[in-house]
PDB file of N, CA and C in Angstrom:
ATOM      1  N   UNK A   1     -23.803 -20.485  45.988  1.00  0.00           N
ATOM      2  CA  UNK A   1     -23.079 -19.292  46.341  1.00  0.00           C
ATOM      3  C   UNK A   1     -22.577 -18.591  45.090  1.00  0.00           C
ATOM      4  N   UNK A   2     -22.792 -17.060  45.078  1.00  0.00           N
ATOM      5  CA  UNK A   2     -22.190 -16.504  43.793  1.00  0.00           C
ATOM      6  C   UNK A   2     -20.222 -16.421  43.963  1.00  0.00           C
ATOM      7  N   UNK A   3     -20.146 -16.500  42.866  1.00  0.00           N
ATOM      8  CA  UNK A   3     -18.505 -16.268  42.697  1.00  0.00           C
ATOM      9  C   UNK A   3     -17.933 -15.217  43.575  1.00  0.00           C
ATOM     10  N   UNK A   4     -18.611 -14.439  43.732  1.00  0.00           N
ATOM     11  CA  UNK A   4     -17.954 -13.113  44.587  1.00  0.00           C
ATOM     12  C   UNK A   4     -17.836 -13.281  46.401  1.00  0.00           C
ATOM     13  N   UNK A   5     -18.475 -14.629  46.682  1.00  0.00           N
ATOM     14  CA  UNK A   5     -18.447 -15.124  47.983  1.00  0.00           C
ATOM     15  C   UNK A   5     -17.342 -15.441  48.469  1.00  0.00           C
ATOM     16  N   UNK A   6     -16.447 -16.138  47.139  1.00  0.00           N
ATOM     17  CA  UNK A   6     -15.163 -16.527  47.291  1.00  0.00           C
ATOM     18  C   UNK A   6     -14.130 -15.830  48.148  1.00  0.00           C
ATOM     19  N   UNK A   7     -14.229 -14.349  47.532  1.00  0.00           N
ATOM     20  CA  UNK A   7     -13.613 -13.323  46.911  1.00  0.00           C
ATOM     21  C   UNK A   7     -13.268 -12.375  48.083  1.00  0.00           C
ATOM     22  N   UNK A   8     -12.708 -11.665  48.257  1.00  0.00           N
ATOM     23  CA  UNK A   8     -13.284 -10.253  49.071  1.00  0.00           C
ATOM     24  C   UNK A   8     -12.314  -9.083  48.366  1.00  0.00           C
ATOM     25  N   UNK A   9     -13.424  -8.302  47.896  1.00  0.00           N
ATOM     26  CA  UNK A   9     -13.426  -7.198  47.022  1.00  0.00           C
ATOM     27  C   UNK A   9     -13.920  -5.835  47.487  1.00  0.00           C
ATOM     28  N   UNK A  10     -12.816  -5.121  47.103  1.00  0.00           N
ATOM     29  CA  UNK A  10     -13.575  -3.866  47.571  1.00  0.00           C
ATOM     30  C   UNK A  10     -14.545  -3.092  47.253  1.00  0.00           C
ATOM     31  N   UNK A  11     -15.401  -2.434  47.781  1.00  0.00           N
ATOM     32  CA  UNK A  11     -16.569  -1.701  47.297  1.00  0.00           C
ATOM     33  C   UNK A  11     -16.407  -1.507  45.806  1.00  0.00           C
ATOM     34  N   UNK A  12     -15.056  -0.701  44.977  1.00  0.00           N
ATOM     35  CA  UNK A  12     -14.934  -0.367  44.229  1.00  0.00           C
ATOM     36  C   UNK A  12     -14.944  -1.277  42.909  1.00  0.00           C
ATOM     37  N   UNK A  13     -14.131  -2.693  43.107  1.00  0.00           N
ATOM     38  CA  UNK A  13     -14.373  -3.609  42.710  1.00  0.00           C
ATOM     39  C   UNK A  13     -15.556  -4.041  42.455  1.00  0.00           C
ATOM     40  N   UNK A  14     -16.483  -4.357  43.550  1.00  0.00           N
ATOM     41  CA  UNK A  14     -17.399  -4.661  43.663  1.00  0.00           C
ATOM     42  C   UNK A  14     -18.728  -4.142  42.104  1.00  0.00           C
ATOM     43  N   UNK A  15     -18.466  -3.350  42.827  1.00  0.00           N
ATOM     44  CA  UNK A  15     -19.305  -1.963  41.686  1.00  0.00           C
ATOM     45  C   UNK A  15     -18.923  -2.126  40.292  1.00  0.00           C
ATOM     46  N   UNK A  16     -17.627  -2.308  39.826  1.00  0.00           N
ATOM     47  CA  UNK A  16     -16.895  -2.382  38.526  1.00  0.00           C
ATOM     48  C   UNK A  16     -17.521  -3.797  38.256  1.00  0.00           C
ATOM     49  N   UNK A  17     -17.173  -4.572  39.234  1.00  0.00           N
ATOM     50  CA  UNK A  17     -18.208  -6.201  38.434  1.00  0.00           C
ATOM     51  C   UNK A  17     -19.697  -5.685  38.405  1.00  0.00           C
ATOM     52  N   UNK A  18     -20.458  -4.818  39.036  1.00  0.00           N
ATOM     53  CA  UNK A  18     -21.711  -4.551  38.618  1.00  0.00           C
ATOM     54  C   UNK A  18     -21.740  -4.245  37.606  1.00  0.00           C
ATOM     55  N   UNK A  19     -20.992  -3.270  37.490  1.00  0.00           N
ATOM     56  CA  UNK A  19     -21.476  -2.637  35.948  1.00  0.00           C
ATOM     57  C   UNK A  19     -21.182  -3.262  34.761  1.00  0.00           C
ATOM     58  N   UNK A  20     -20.455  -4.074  34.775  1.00  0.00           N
ATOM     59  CA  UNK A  20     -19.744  -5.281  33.607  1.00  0.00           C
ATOM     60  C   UNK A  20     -21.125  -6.069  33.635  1.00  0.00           C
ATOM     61  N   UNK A  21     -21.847  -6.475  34.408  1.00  0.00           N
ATOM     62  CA  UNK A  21     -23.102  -7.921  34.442  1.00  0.00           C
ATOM     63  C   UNK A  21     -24.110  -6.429  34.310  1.00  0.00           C
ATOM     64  N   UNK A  22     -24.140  -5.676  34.022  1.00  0.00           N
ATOM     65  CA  UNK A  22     -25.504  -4.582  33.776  1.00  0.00           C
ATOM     66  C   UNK A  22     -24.965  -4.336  32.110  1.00  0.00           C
ATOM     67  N   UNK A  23     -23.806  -4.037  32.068  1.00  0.00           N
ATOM     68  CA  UNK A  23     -23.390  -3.328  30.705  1.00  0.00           C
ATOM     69  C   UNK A  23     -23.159  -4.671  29.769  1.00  0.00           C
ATOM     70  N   UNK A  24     -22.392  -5.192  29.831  1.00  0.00           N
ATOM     71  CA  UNK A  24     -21.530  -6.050  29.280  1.00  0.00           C
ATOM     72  C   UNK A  24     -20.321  -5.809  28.726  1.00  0.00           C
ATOM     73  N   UNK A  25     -19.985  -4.950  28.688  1.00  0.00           N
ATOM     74  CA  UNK A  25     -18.595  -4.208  28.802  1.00  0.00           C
ATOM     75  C   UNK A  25     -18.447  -2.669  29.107  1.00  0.00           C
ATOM     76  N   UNK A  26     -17.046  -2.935  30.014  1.00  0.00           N
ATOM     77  CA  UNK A  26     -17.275  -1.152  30.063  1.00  0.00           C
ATOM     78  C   UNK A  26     -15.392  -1.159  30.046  1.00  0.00           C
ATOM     79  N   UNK A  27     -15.579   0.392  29.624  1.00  0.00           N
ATOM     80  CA  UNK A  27     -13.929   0.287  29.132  1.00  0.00           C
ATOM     81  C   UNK A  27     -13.304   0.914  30.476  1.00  0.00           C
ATOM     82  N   UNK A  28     -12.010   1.375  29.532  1.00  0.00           N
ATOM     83  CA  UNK A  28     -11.154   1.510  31.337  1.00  0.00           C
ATOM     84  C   UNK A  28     -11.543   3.086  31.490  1.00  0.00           C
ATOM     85  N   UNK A  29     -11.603   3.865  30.059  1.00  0.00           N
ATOM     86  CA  UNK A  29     -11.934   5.211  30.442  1.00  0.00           C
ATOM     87  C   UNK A  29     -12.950   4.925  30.732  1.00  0.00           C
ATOM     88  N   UNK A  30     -14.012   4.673  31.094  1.00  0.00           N
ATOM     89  CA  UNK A  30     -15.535   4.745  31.073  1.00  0.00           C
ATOM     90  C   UNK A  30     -15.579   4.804  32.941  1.00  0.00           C
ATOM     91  N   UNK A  31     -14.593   3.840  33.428  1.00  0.00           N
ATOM     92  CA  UNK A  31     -15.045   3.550  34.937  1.00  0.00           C
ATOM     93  C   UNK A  31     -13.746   4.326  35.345  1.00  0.00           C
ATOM     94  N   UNK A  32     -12.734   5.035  34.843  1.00  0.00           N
ATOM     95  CA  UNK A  32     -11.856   6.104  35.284  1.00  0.00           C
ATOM     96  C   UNK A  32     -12.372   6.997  35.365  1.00  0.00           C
ATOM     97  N   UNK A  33     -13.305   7.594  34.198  1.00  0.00           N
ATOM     98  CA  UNK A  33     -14.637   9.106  35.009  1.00  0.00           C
ATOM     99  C   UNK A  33     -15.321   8.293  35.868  1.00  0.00           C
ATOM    100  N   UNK A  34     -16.106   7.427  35.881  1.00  0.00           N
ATOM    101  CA  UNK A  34     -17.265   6.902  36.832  1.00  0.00           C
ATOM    102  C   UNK A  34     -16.697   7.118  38.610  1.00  0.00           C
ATOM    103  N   UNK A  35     -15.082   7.138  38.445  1.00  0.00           N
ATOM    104  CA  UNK A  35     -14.907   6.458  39.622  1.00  0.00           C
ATOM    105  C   UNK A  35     -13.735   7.751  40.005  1.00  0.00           C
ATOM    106  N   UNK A  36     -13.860   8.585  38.960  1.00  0.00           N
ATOM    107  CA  UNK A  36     -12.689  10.154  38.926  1.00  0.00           C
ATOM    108  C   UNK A  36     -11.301   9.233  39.412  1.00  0.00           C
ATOM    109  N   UNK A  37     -10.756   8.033  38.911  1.00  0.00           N
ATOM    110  CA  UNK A  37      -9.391   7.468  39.583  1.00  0.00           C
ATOM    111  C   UNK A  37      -8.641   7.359  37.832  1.00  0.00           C
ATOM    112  N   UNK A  38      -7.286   7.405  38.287  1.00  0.00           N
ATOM    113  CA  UNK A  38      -6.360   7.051  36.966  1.00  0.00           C
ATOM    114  C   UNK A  38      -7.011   6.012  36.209  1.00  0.00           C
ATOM    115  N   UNK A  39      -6.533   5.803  35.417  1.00  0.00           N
ATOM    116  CA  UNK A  39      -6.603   4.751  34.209  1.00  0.00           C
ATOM    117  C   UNK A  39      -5.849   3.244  34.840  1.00  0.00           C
ATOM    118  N   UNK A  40      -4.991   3.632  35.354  1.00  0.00           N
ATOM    119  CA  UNK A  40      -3.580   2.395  36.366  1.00  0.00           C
ATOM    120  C   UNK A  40      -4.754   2.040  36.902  1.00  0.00           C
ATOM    121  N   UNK A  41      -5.397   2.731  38.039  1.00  0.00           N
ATOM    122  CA  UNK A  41      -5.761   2.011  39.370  1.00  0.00           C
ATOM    123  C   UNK A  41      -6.576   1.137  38.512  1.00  0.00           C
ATOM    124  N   UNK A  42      -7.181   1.856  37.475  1.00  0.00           N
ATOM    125  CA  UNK A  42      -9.000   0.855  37.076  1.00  0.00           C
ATOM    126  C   UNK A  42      -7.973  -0.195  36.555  1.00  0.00           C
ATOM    127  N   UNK A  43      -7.310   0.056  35.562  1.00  0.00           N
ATOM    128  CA  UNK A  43      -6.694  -1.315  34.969  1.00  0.00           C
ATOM    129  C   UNK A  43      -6.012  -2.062  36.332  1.00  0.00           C
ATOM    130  N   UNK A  44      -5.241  -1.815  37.064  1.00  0.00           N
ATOM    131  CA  UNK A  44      -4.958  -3.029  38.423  1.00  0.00           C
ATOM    132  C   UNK A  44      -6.221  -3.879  38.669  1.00  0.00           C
ATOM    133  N   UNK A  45      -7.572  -2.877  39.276  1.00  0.00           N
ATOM    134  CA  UNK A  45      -8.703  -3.544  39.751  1.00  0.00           C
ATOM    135  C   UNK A  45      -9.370  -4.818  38.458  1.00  0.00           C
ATOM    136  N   UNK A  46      -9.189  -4.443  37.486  1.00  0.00           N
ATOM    137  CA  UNK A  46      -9.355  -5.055  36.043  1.00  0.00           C
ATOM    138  C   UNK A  46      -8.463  -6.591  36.062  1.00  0.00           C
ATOM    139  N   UNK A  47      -7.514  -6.156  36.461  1.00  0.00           N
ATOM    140  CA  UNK A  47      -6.251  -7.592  36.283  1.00  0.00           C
ATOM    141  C   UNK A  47      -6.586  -8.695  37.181  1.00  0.00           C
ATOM    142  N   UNK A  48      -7.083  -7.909  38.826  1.00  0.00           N
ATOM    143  CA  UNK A  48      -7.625  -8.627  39.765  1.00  0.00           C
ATOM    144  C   UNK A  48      -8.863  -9.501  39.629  1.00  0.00           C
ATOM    145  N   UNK A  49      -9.739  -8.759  39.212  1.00  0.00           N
ATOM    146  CA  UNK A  49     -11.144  -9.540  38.783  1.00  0.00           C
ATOM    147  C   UNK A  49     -10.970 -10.335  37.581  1.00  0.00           C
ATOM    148  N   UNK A  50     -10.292 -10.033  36.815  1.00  0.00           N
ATOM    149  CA  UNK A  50      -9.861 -11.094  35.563  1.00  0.00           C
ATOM    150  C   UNK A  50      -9.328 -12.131  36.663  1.00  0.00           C
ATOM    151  N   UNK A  51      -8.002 -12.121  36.968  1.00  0.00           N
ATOM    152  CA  UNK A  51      -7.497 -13.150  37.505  1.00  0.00           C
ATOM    153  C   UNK A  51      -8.533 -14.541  38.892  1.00  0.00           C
ATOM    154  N   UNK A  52      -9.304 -13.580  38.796  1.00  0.00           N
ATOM    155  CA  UNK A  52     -10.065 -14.278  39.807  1.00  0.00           C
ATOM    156  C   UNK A  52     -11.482 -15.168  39.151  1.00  0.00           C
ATOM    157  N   UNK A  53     -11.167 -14.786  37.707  1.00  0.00           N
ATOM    158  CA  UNK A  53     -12.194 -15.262  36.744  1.00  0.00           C
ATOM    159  C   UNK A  53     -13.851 -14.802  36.668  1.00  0.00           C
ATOM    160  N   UNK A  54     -13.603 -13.135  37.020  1.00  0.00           N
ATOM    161  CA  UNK A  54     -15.066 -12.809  37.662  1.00  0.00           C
ATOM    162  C   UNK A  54     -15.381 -11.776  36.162  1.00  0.00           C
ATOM    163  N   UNK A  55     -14.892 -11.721  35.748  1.00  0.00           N
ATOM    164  CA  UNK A  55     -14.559 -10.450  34.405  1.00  0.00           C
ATOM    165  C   UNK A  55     -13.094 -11.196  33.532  1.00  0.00           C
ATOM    166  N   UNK A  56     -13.821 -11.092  32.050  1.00  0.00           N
ATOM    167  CA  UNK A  56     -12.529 -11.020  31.087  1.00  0.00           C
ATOM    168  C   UNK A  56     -12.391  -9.382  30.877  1.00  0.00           C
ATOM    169  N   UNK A  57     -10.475  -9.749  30.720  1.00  0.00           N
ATOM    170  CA  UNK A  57     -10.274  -8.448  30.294  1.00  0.00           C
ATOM    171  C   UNK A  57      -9.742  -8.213  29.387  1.00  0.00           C
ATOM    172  N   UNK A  58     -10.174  -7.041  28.318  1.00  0.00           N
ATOM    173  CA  UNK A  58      -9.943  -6.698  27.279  1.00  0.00           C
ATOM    174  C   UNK A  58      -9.204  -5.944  26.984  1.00  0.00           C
ATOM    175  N   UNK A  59      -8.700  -5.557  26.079  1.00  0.00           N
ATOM    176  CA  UNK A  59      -7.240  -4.635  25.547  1.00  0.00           C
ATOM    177  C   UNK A  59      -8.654  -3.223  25.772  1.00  0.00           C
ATOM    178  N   UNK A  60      -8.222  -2.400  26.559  1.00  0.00           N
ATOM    179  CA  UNK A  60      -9.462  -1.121  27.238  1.00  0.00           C
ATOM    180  C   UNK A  60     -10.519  -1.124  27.608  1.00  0.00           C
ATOM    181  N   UNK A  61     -10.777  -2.492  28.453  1.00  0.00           N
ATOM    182  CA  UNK A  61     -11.795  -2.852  29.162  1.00  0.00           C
ATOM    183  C   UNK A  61     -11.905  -4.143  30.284  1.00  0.00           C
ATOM    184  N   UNK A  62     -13.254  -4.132  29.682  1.00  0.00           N
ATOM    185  CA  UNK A  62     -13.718  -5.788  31.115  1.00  0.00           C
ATOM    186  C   UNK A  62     -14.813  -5.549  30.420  1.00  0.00           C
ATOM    187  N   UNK A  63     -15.155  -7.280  30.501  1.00  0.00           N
ATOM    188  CA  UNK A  63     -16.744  -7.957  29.829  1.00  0.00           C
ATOM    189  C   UNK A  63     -16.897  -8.840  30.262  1.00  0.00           C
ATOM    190  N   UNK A  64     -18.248  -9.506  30.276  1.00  0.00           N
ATOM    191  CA  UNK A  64     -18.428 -10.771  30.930  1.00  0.00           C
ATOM    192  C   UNK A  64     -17.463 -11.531  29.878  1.00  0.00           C
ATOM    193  N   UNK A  65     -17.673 -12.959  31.387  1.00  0.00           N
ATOM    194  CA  UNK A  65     -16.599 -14.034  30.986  1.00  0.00           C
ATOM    195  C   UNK A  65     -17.723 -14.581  30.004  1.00  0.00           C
ATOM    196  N   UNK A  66     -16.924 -15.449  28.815  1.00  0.00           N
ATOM    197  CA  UNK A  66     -17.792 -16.077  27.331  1.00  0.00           C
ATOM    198  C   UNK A  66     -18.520 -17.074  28.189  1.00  0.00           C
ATOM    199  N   UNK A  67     -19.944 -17.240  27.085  1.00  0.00           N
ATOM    200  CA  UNK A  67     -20.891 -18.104  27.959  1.00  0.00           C
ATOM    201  C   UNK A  67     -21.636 -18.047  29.272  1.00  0.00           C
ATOM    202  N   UNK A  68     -20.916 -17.277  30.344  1.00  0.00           N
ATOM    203  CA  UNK A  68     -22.139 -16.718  31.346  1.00  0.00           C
ATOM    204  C   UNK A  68     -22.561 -15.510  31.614  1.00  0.00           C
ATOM    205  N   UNK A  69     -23.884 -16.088  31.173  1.00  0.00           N
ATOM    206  CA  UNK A  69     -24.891 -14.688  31.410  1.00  0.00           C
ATOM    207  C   UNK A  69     -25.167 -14.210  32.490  1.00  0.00           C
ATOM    208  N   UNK A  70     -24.636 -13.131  33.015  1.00  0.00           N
ATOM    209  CA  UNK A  70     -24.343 -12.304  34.302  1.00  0.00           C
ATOM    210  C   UNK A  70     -24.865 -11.263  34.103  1.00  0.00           C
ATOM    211  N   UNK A  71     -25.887 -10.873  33.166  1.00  0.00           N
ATOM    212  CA  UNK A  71     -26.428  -9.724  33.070  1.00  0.00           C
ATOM    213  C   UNK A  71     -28.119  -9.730  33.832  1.00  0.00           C
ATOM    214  N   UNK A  72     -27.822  -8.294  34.586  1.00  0.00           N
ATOM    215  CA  UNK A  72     -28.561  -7.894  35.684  1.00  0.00           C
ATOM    216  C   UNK A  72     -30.113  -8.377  35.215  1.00  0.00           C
ATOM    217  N   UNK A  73     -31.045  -8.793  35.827  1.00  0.00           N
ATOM    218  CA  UNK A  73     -32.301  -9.149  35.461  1.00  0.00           C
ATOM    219  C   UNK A  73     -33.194  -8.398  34.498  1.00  0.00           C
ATOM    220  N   UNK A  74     -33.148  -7.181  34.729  1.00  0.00           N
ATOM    221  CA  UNK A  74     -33.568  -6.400  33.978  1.00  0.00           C
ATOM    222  C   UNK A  74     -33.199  -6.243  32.453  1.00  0.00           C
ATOM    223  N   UNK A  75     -31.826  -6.685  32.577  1.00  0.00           N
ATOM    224  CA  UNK A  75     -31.217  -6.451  31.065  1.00  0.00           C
ATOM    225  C   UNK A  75     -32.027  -8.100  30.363  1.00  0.00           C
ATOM    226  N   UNK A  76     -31.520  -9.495  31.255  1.00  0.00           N
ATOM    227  CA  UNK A  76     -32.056 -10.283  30.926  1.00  0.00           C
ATOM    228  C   UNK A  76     -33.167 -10.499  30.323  1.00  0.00           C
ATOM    229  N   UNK A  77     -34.288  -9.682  31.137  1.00  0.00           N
ATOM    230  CA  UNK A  77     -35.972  -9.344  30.668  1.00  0.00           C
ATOM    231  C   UNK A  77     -36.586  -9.834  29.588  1.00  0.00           C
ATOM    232  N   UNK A  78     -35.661  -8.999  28.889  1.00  0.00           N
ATOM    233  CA  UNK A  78     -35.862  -8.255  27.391  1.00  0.00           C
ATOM    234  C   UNK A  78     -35.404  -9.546  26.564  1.00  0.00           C
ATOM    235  N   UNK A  79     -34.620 -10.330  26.276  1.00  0.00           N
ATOM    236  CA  UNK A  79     -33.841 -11.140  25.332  1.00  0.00           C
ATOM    237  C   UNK A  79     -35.032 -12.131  25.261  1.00  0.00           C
ATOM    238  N   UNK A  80     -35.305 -12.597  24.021  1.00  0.00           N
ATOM    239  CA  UNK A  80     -35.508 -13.809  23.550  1.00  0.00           C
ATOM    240  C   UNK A  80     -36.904 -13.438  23.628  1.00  0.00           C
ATOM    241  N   UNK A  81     -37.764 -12.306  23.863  1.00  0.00           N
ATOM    242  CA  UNK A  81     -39.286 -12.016  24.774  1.00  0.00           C
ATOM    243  C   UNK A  81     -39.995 -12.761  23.377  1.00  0.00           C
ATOM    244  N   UNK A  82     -40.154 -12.420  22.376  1.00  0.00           N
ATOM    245  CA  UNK A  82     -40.419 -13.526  21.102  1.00  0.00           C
ATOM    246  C   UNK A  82     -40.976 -14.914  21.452  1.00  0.00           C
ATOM    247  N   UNK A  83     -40.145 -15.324  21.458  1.00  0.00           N
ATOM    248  CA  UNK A  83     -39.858 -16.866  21.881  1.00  0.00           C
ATOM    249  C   UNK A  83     -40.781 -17.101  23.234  1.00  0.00           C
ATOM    250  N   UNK A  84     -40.183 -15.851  24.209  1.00  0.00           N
ATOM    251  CA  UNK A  84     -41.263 -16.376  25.458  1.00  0.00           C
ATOM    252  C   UNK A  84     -42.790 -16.100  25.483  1.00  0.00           C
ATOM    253  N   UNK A  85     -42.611 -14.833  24.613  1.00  0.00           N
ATOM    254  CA  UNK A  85     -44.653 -14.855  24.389  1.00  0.00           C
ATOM    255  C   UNK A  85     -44.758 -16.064  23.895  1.00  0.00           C
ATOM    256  N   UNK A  86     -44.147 -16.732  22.596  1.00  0.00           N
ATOM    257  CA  UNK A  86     -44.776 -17.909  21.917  1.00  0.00           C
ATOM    258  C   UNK A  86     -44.878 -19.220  22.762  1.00  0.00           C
ATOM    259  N   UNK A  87     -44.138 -19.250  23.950  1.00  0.00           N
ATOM    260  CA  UNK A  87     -44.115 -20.243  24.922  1.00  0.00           C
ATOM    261  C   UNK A  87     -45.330 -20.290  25.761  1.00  0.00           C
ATOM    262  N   UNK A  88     -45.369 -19.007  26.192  1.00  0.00           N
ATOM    263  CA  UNK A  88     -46.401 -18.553  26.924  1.00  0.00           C
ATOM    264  C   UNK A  88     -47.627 -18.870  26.365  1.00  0.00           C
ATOM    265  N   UNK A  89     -48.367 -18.364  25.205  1.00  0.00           N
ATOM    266  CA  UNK A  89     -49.319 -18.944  24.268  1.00  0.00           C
ATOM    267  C   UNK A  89     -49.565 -19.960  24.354  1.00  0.00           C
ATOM    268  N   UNK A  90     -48.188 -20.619  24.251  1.00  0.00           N
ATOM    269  CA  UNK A  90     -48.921 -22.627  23.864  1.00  0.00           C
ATOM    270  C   UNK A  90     -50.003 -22.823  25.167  1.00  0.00           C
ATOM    271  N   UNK A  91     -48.677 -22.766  26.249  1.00  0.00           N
ATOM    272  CA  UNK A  91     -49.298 -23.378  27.359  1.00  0.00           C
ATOM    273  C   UNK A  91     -50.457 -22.943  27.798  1.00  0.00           C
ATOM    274  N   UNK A  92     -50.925 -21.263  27.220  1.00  0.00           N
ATOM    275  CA  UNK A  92     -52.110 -20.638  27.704  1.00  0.00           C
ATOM    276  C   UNK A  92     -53.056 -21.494  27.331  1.00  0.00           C
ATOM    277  N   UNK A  93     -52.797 -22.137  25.776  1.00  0.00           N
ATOM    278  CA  UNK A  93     -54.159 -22.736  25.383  1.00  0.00           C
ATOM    279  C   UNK A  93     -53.970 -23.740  25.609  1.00  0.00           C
ATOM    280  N   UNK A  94     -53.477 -24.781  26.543  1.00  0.00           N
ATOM    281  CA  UNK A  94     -53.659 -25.870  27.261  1.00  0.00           C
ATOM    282  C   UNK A  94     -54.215 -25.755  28.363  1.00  0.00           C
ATOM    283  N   UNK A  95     -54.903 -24.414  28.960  1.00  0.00           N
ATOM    284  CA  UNK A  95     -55.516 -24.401  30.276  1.00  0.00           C
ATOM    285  C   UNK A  95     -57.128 -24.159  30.208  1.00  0.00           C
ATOM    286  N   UNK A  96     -57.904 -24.919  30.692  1.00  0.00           N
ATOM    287  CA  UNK A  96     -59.465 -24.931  30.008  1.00  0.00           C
ATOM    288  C   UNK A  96     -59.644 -23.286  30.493  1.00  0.00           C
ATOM    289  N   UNK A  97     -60.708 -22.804  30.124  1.00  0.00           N
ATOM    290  CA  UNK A  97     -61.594 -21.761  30.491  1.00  0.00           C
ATOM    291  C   UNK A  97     -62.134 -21.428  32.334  1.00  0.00           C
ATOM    292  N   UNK A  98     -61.889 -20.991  32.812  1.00  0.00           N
ATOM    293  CA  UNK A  98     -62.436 -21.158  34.627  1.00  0.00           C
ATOM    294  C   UNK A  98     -61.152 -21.796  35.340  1.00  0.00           C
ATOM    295  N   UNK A  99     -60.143 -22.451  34.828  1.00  0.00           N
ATOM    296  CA  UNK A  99     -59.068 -23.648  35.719  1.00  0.00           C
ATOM    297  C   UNK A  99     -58.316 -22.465  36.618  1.00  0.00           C
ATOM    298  N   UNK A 100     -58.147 -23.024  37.687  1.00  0.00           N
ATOM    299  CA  UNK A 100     -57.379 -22.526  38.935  1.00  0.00           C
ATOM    300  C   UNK A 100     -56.103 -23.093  38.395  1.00  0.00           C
ATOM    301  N   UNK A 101     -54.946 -22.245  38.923  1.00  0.00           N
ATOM    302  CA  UNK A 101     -53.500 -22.960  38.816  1.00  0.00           C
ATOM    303  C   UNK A 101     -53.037 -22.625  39.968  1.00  0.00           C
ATOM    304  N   UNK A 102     -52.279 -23.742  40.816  1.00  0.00           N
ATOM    305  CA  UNK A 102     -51.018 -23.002  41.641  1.00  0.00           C
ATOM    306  C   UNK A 102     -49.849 -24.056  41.582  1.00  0.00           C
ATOM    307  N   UNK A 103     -49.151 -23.321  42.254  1.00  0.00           N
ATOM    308  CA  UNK A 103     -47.650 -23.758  42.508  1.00  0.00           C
ATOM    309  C   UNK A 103     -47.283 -24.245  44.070  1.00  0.00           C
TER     310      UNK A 103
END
């Protein structure tokens, strides 16, 4: 179950932890235009999701919590792709010429 199962958050919330696991940080002005609300409300919603350990919060923001990678798949994609072509390679040339694979 993800952390947010725990939880019950409002849409708005909700959305503000999206964009923290897409961005990796977003400040308080950033989701006060996003969301046209004061600076207060975003920082309350900020204190809440901190406290609930779903977002650290930063002196004018929210970022993921240290150590988990909560960033959206897409962002994930991209990291380390280096490493995974060279992974990819090995194992390519461990598979004869004609071999079927499944799973």
């Amino acid at each position: 179950m993800a952390a947010t199962d725990y939880v019950d958050l409002t849409g708005r919330q909700s959305e503000i932890l999206k964009l923290v696991r897409e961005m990796g940080y977003v400040s308080i002005d950033q989701l006060a235009d996003h969301f046209s609300l004061s600076q207060q409300t975003v920082r309350r919603d900020i204190i809440f999701l901190n406290e609930q350990r779903l977002v650290q919060r930063h002196h004018g923001g929210a970022a993921l919590l240290p150590g988990k990678d909560r960033l959206a798949y897409p962002n994930r994609k991209g990291q380390n792709s280096e490493a995974k072509e060279a992974i990819g390679k090995m194992i390519a040339a461990q598979i004869p010429n004609g071999a079927s694979l499944f799973y």
